[in-house]
C-alpha atoms as a PDB file:
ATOM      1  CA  UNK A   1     -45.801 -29.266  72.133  1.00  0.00           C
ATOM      2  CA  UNK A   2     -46.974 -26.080  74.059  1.00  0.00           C
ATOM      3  CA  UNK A   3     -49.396 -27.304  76.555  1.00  0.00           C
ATOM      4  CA  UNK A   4     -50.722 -23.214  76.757  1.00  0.00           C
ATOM      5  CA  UNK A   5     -51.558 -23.333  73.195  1.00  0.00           C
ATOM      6  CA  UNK A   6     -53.769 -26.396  73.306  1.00  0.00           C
ATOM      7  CA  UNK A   7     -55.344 -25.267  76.547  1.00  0.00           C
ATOM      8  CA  UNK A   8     -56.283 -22.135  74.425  1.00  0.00           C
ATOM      9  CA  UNK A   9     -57.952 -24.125  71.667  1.00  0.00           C
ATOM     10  CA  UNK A  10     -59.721 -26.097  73.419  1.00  0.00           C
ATOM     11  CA  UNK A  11     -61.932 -23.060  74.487  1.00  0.00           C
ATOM     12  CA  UNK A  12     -61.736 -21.912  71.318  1.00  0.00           C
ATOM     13  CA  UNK A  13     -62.890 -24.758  69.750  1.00  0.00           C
ATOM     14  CA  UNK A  14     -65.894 -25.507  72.234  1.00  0.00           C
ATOM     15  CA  UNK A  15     -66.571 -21.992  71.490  1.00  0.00           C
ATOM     16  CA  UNK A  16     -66.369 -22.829  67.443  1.00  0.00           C
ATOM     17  CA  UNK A  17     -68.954 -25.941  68.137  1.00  0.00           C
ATOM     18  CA  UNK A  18     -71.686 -23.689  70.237  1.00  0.00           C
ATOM     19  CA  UNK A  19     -72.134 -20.931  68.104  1.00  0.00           C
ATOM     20  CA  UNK A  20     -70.313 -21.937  64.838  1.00  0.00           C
ATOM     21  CA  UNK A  21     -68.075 -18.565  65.188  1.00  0.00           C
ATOM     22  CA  UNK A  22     -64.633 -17.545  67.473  1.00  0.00           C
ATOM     23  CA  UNK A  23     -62.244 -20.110  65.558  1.00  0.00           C
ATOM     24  CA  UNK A  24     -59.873 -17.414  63.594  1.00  0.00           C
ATOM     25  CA  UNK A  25     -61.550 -14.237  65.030  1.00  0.00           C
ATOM     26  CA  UNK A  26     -60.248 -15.709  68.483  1.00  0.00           C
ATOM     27  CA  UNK A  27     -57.268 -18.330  67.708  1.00  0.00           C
ATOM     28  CA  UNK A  28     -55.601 -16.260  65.756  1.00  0.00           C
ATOM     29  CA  UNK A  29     -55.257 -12.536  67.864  1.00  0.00           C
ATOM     30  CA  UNK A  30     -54.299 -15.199  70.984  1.00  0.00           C
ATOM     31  CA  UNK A  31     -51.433 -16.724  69.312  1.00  0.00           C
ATOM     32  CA  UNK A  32     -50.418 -12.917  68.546  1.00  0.00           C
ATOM     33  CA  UNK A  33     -50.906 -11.201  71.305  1.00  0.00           C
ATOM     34  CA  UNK A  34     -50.305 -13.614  73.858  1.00  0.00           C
ATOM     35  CA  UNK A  35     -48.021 -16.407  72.472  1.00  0.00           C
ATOM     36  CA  UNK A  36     -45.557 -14.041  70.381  1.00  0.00           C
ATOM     37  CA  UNK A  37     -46.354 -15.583  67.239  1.00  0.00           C
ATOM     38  CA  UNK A  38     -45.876 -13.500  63.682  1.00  0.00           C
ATOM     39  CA  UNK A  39     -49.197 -12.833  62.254  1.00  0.00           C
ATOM     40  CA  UNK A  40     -48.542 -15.112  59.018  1.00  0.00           C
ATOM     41  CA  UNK A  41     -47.380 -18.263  60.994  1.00  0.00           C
ATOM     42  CA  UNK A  42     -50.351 -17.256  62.859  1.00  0.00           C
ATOM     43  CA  UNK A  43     -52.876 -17.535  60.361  1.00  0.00           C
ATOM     44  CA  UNK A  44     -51.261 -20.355  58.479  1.00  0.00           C
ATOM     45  CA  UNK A  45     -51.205 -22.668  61.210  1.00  0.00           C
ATOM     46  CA  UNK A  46     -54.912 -21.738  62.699  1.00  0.00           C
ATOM     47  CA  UNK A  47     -56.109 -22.364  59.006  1.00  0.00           C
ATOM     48  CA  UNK A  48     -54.649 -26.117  59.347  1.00  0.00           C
ATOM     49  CA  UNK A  49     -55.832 -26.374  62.662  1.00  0.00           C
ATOM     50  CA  UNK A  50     -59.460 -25.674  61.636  1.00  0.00           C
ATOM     51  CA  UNK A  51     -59.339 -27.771  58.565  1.00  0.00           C
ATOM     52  CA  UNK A  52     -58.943 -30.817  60.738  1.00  0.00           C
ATOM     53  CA  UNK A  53     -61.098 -29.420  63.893  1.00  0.00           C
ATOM     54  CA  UNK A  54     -64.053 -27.904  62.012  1.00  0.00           C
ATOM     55  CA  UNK A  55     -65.002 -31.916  60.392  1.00  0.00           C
ATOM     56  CA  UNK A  56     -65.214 -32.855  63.715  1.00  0.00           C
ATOM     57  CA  UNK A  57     -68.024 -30.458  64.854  1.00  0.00           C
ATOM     58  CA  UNK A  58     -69.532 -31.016  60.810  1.00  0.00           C
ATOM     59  CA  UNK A  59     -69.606 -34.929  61.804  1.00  0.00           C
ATOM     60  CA  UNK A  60     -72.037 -34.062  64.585  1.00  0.00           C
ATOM     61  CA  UNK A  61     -74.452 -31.297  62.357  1.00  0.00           C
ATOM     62  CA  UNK A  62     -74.325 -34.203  59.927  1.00  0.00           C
ATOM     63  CA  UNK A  63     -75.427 -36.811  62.480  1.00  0.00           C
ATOM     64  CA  UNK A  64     -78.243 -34.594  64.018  1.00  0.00           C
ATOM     65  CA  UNK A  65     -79.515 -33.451  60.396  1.00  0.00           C
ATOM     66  CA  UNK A  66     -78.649 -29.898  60.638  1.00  0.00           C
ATOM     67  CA  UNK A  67     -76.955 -28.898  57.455  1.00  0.00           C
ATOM     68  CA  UNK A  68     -78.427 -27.481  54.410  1.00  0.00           C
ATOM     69  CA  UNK A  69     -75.993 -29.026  51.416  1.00  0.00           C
ATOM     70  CA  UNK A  70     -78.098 -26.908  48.767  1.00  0.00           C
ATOM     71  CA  UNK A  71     -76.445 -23.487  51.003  1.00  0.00           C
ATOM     72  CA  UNK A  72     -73.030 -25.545  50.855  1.00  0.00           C
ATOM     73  CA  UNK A  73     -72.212 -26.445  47.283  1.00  0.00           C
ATOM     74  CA  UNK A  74     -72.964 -22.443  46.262  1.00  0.00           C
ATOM     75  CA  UNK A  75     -71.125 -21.079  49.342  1.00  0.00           C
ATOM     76  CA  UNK A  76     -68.200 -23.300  48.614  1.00  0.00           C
ATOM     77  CA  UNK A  77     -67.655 -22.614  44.712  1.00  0.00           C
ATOM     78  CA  UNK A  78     -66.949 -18.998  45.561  1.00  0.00           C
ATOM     79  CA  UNK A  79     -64.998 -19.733  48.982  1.00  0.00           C
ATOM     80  CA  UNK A  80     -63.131 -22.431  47.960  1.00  0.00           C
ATOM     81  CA  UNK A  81     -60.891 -20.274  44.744  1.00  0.00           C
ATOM     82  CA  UNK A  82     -61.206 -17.131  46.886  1.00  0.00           C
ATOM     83  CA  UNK A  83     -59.676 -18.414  49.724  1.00  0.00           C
ATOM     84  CA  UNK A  84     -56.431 -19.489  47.930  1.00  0.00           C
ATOM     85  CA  UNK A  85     -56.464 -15.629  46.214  1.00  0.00           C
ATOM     86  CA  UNK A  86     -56.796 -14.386  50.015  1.00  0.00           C
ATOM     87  CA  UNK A  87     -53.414 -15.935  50.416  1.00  0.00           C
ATOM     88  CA  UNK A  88     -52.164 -14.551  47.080  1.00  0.00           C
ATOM     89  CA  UNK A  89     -53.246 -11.259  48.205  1.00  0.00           C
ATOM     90  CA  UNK A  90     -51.444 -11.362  51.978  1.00  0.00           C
ATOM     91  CA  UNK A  91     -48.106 -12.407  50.178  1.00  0.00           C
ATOM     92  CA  UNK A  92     -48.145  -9.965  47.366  1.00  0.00           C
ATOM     93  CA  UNK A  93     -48.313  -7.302  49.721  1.00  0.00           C
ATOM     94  CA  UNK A  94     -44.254  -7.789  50.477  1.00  0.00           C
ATOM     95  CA  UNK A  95     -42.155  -9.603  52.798  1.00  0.00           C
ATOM     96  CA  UNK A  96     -40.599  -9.420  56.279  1.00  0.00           C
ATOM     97  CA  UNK A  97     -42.622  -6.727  58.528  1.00  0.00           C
ATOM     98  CA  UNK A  98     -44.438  -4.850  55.665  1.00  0.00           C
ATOM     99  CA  UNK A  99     -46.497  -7.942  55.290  1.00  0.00           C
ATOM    100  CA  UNK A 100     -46.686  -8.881  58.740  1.00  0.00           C
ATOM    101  CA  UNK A 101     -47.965  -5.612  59.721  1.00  0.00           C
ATOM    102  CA  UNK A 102     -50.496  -5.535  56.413  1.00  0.00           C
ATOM    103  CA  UNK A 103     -51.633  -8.992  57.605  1.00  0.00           C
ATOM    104  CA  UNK A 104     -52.205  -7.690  61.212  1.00  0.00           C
ATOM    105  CA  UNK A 105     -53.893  -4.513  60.353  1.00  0.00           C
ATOM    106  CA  UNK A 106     -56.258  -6.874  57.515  1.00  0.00           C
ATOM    107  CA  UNK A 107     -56.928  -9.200  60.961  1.00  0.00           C
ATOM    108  CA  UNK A 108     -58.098  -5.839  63.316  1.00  0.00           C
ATOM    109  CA  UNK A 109     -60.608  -4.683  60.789  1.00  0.00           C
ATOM    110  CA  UNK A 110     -62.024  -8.391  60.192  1.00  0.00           C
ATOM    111  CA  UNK A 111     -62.358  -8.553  63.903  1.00  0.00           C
ATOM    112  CA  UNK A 112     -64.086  -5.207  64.019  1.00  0.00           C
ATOM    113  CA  UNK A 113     -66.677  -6.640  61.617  1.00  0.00           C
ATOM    114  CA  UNK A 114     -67.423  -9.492  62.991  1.00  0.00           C
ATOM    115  CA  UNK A 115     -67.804  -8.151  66.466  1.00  0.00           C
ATOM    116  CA  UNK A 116     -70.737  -5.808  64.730  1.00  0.00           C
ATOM    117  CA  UNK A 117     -71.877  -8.397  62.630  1.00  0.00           C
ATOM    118  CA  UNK A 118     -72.536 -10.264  66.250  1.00  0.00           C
ATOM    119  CA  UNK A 119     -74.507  -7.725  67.693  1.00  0.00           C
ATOM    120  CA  UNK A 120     -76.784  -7.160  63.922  1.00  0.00           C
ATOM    121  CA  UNK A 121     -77.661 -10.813  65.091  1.00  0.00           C
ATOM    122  CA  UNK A 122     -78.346 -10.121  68.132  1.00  0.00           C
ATOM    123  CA  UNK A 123     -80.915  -7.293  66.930  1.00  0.00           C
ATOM    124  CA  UNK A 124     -81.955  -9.600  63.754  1.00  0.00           C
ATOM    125  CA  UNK A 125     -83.080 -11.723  66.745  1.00  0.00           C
ATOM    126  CA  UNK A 126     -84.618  -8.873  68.520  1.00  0.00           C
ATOM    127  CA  UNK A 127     -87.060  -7.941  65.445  1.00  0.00           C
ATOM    128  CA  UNK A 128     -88.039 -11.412  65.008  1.00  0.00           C
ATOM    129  CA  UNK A 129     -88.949 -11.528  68.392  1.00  0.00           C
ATOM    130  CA  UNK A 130     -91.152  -8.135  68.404  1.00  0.00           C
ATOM    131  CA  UNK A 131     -93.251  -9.895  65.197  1.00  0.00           C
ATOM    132  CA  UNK A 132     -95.179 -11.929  67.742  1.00  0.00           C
ATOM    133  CA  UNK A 133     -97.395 -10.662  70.038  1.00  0.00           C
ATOM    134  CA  UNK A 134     -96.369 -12.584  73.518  1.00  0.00           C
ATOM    135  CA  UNK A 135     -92.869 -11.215  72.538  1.00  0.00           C
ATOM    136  CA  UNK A 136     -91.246 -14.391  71.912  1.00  0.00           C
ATOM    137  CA  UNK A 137     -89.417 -15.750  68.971  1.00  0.00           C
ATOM    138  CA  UNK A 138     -91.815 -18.375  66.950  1.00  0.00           C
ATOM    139  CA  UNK A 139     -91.311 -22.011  67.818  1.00  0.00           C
ATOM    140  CA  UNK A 140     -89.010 -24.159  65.588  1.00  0.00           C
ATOM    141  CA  UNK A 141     -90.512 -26.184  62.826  1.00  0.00           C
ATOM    142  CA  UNK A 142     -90.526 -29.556  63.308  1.00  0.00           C
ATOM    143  CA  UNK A 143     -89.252 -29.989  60.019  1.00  0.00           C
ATOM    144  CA  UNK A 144     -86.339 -27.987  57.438  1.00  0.00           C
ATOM    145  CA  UNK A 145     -88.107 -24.652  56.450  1.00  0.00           C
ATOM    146  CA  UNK A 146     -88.977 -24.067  53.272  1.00  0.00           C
ATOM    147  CA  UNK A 147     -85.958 -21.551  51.788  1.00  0.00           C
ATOM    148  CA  UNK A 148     -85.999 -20.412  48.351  1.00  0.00           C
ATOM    149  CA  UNK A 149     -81.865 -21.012  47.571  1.00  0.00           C
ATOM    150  CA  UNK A 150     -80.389 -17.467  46.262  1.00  0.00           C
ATOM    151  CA  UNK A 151     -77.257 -18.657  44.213  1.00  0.00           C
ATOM    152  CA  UNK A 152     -75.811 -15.442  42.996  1.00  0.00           C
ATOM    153  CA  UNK A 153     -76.052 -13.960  46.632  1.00  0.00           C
ATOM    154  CA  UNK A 154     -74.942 -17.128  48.562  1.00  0.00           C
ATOM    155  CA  UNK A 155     -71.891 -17.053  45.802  1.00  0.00           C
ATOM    156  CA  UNK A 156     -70.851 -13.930  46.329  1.00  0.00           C
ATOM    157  CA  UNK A 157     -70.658 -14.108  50.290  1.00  0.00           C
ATOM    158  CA  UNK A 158     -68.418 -17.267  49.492  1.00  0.00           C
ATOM    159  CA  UNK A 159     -66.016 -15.032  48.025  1.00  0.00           C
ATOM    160  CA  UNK A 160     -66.135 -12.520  50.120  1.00  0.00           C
ATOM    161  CA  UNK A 161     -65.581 -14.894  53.246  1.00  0.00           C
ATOM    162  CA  UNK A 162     -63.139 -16.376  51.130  1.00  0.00           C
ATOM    163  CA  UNK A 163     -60.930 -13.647  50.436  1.00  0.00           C
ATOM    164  CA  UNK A 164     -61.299 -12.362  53.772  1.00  0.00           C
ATOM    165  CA  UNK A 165     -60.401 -16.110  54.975  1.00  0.00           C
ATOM    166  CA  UNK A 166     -56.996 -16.876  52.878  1.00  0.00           C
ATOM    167  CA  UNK A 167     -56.063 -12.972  54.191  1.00  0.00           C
ATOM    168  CA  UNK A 168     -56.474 -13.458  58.127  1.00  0.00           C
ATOM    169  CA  UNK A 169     -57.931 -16.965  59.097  1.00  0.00           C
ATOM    170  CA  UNK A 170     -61.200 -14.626  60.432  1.00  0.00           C
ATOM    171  CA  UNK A 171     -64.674 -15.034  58.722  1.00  0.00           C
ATOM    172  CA  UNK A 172     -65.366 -18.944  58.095  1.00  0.00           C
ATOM    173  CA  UNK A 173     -68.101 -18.718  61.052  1.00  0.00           C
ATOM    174  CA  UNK A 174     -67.813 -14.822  62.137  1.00  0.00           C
ATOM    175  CA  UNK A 175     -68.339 -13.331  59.061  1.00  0.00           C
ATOM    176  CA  UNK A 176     -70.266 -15.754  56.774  1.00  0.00           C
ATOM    177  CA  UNK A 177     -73.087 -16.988  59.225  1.00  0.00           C
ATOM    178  CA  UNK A 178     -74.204 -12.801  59.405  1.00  0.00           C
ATOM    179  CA  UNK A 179     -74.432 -12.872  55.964  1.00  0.00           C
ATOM    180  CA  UNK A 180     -76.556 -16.249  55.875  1.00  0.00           C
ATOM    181  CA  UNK A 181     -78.863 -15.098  58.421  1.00  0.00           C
ATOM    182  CA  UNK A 182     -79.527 -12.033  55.954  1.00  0.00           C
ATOM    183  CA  UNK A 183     -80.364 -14.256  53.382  1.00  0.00           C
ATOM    184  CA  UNK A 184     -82.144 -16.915  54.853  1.00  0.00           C
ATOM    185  CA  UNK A 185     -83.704 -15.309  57.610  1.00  0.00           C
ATOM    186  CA  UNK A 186     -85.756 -18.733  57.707  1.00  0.00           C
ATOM    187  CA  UNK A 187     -83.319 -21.083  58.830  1.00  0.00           C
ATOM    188  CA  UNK A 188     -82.671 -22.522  62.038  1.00  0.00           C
ATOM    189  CA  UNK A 189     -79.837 -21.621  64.615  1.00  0.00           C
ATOM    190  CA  UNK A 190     -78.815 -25.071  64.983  1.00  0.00           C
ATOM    191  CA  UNK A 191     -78.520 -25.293  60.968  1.00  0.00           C
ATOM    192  CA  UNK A 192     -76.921 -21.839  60.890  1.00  0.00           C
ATOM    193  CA  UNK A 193     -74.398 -23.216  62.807  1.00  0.00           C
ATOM    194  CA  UNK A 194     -74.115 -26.801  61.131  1.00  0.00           C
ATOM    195  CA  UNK A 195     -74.327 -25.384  57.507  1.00  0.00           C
ATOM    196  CA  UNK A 196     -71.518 -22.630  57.957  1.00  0.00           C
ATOM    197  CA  UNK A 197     -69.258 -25.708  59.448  1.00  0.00           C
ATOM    198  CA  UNK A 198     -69.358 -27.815  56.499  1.00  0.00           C
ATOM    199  CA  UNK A 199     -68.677 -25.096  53.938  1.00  0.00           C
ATOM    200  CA  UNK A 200     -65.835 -23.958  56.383  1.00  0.00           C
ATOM    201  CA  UNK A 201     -64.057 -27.104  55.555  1.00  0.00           C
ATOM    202  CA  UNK A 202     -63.263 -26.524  52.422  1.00  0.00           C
ATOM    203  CA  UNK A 203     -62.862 -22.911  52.348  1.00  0.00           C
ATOM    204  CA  UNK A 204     -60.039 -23.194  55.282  1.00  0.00           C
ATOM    205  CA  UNK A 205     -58.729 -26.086  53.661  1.00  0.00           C
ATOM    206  CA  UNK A 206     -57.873 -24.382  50.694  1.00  0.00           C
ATOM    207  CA  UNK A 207     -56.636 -21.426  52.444  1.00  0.00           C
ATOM    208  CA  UNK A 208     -54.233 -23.326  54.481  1.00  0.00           C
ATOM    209  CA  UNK A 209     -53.002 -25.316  51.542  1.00  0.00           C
ATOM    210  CA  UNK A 210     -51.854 -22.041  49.727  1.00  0.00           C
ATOM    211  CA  UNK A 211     -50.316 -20.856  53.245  1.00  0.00           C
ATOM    212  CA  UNK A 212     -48.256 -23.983  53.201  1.00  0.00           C
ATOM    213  CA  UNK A 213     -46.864 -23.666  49.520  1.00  0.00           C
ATOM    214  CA  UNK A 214     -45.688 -20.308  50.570  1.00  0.00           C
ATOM    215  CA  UNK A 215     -43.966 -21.528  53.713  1.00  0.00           C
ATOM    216  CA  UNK A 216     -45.804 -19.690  56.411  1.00  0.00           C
ATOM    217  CA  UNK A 217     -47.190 -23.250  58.239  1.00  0.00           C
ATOM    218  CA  UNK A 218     -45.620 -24.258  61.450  1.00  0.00           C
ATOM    219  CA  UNK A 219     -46.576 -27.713  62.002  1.00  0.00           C
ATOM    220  CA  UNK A 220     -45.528 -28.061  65.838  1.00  0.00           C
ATOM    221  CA  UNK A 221     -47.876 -24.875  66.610  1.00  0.00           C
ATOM    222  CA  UNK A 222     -50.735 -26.204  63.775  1.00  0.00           C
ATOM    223  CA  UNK A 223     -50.266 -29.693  66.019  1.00  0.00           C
ATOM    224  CA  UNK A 224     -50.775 -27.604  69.328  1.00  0.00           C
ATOM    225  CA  UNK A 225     -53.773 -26.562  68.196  1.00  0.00           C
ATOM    226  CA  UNK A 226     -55.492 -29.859  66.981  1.00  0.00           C
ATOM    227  CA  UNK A 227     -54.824 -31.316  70.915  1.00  0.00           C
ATOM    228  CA  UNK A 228     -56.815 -29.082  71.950  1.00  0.00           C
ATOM    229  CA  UNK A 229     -59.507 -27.899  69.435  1.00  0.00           C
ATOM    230  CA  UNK A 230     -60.214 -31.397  68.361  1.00  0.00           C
ATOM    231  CA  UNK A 231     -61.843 -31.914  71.338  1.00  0.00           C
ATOM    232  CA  UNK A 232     -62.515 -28.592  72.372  1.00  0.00           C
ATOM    233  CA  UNK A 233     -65.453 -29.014  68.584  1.00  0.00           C
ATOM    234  CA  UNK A 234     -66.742 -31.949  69.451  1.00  0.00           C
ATOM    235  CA  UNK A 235     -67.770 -30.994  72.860  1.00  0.00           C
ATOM    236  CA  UNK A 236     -69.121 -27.750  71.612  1.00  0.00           C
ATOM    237  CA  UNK A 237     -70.910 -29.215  68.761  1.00  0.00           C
ATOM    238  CA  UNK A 238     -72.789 -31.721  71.684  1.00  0.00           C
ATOM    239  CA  UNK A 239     -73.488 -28.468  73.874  1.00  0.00           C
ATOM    240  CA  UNK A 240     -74.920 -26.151  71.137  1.00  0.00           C
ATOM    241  CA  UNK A 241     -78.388 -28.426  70.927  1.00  0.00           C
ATOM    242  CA  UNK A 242     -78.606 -27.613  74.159  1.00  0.00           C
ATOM    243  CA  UNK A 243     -77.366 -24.375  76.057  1.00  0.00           C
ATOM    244  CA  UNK A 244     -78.281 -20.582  74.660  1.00  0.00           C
ATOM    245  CA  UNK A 245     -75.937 -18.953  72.997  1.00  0.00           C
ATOM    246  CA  UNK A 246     -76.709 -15.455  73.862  1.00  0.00           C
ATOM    247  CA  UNK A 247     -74.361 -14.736  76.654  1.00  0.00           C
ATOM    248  CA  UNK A 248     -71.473 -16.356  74.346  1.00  0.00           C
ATOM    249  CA  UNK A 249     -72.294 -14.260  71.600  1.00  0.00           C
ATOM    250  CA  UNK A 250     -71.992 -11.561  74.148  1.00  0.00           C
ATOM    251  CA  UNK A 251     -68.840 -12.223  75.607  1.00  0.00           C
ATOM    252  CA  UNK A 252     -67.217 -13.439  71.966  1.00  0.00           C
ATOM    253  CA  UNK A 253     -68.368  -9.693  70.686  1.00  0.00           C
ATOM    254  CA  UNK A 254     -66.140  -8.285  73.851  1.00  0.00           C
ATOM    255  CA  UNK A 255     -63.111 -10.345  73.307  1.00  0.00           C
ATOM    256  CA  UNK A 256     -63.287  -9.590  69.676  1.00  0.00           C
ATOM    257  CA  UNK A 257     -63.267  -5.757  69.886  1.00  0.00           C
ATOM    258  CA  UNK A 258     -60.450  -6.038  72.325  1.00  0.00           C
ATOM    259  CA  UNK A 259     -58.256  -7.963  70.339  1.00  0.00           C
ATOM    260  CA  UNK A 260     -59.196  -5.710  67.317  1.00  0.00           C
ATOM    261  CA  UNK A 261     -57.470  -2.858  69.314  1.00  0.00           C
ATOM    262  CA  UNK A 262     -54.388  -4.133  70.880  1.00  0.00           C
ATOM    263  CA  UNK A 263     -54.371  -5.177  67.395  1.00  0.00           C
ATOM    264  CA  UNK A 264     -54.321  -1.986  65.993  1.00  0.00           C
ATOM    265  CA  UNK A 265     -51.567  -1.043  68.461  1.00  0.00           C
ATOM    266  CA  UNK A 266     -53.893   1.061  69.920  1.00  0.00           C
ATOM    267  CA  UNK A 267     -52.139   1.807  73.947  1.00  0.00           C
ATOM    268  CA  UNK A 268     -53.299  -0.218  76.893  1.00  0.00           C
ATOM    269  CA  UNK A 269     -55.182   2.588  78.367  1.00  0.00           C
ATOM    270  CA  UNK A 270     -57.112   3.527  75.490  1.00  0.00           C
ATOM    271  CA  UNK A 271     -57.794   0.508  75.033  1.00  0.00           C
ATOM    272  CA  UNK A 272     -59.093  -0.060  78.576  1.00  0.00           C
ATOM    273  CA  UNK A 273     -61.068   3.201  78.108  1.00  0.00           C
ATOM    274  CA  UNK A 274     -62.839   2.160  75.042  1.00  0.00           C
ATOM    275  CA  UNK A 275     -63.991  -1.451  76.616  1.00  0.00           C
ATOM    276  CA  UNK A 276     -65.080   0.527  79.413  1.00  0.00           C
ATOM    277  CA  UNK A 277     -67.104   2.609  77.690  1.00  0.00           C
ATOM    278  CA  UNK A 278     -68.250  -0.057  75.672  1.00  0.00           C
ATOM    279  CA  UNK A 279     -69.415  -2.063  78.889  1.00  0.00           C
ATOM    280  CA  UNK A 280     -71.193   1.695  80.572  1.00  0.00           C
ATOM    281  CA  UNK A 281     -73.335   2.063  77.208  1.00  0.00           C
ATOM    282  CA  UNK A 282     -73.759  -0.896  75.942  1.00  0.00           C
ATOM    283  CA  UNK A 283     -76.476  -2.171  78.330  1.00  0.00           C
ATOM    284  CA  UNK A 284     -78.761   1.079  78.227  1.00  0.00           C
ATOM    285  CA  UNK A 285     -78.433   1.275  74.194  1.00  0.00           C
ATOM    286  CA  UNK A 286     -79.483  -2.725  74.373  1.00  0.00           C
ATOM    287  CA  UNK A 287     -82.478  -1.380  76.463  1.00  0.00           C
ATOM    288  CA  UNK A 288     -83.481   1.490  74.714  1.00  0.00           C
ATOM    289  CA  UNK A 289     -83.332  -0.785  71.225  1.00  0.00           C
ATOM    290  CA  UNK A 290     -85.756  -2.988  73.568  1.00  0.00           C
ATOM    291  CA  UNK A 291     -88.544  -0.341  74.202  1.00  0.00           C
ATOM    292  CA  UNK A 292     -88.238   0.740  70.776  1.00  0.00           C
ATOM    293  CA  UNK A 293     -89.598  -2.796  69.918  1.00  0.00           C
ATOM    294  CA  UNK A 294     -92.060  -2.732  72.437  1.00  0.00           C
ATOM    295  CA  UNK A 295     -90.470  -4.930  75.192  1.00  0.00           C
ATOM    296  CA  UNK A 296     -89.453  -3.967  78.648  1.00  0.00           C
ATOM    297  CA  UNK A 297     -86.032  -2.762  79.042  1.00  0.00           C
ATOM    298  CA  UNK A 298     -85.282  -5.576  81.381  1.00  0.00           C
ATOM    299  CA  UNK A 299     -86.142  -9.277  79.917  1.00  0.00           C
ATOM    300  CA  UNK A 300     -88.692 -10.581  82.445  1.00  0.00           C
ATOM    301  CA  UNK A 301     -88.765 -14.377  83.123  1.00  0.00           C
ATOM    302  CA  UNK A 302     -91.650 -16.581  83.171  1.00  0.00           C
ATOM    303  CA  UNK A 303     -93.742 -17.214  86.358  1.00  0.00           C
ATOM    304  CA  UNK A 304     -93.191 -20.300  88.060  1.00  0.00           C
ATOM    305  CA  UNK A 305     -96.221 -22.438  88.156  1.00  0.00           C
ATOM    306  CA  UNK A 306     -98.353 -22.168  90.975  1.00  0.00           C
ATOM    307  CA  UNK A 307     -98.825 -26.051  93.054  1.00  0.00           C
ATOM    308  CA  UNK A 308    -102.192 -26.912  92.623  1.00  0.00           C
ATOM    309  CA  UNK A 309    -104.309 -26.429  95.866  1.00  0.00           C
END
């Protein structure tokens, strides 16, 4: 039992519950680049980890009514057989380091993606908002919105998040949820979040089933991670009805394009220059995407009511 490693997925894993994104795009680059722990063994045991964590936070969408099974059953029937290709892919690539450094590499350029795919969201979010007149987003409906299901689309981002999946243990929340908030622009955040978790279950169990016939699974690290994600979802799944995800998402996006680097054995310094940079520009371009939608640069908050005289 290494008491670091659980203490690591238990942020990870409120982070998973919140926002419904972080588990392999974060678990994964920490056990790397912080625990010492080969990129394969890596991804294998973050895969079983999440198969048993990522019910947890599904048992809570379930409960609250948040999760759209007509999204699930198409996502799922091209996750599910991608997912266990991903893995066929990572090992026919070779053995020893050649496959460890393919896998690593594979793992930098899914975090890239999902770090952008984080801030399209955030603009996605931004457009919505500059539909309405007062500048805010509409109100929720108090009821499921009406979608129109797109099965050969919603299929197709299975396998891609499948393949993607079975390769580096990234894109069961990071990836997939972009691509359902292309599609079904409609949809809630709350069943964003609880509809990606439920088709994650499969897709990472079957991903971390194929690891294990290969060998790759360590269970004492897989069991370090379930002490401390198991709880770590279930408290985030509690929080995410109720706290913004914004600054998160914000954060999450940060971590992700630094791990991406040192993943890419790009040097320290670089790597502090790029983050740097990214930190300088990051808030004027966020501003100047702001007036372009007709909002001040600086998000204003509401006045306090007034006591009545």
């Amino acid at each position: 039992m290494d008491w670091g490693i659980a203490a690591a997925a238990l942020g990870v894993g409120i982070v998973v519950g919140l926002t419904g994104m972080g588990g392999g795009a974060l678990m994964t680059p920490v056990l790397v680049l912080f625990f010492g722990i080969t990129p394969l063994a890596a991804v294998s045991s973050d895969l079983a980890a999440a198969a048993v964590m990522k019910p947890v936070g599904s048992f809570v969408h379930f409960r609250n009514g948040t999760v759209r099974l007509d999204l699930v059953k198409w996502l799922c029937l091209g996750s599910v057989p991608a997912a266990f290709c991903g893995v066929l892919i990572a090992r026919s690539l070779g053995h020893g380091k050649g496959v460890q450094d393919a896998v690593q590499t594979a793992l930098g350029v899914a975090l890239v993606i999902a770090a952008a795919g984080l801030f399209v969201r955030s603009y996605l979010r931004l457009a919505e908002r500059a539909a309405h007149r007062d500048g805010r987003r509409a109100p929720d409906p108090t009821g499921p919105p009406v979608i129109t299901v797109r099965p050969i689309p919603t299929l197709i981002v299975g396998v891609v998040g499948g393949v993607v999946v079975g390769m580096t243990s990234v894109g069961s929340g990071s990836l997939i949820i972009i691509a359902l908030m292309a599609l079904y622009p409609t949809l809630r955040a709350s069943e964003l979040v609880g509809t990606d978790l439920v088709q994650a279950v499969p897709l990472v169990a079957s991903a971390a089933i194929g690891h294990a016939i290969f060998g790759d699974l360590q269970l004492p690290l897989a069991g370090s991670l379930l002490i401390g994600s198991i709880p770590g979802a279930y408290l985030g799944a509690h929080l995410s009805a109720r706290l913004p995800g914004a600054l998160i998402r914000r954060a999450l996006a940060f971590v992700l394009l630094a791990s991406a680097l040192k993943l890419f054995s790009v040097s320290t310094p670089v790597t502090g220059v790029v983050l740097g940079a990214v930190i300088v520009l990051a808030g004027p371009v966020w501003m100047l995407l702001r007036r372009a939608h007709g909002f001040p640069a600086l998000p204003q908050r509401d006045p306090e009511p007034q006591p009545a005289a």
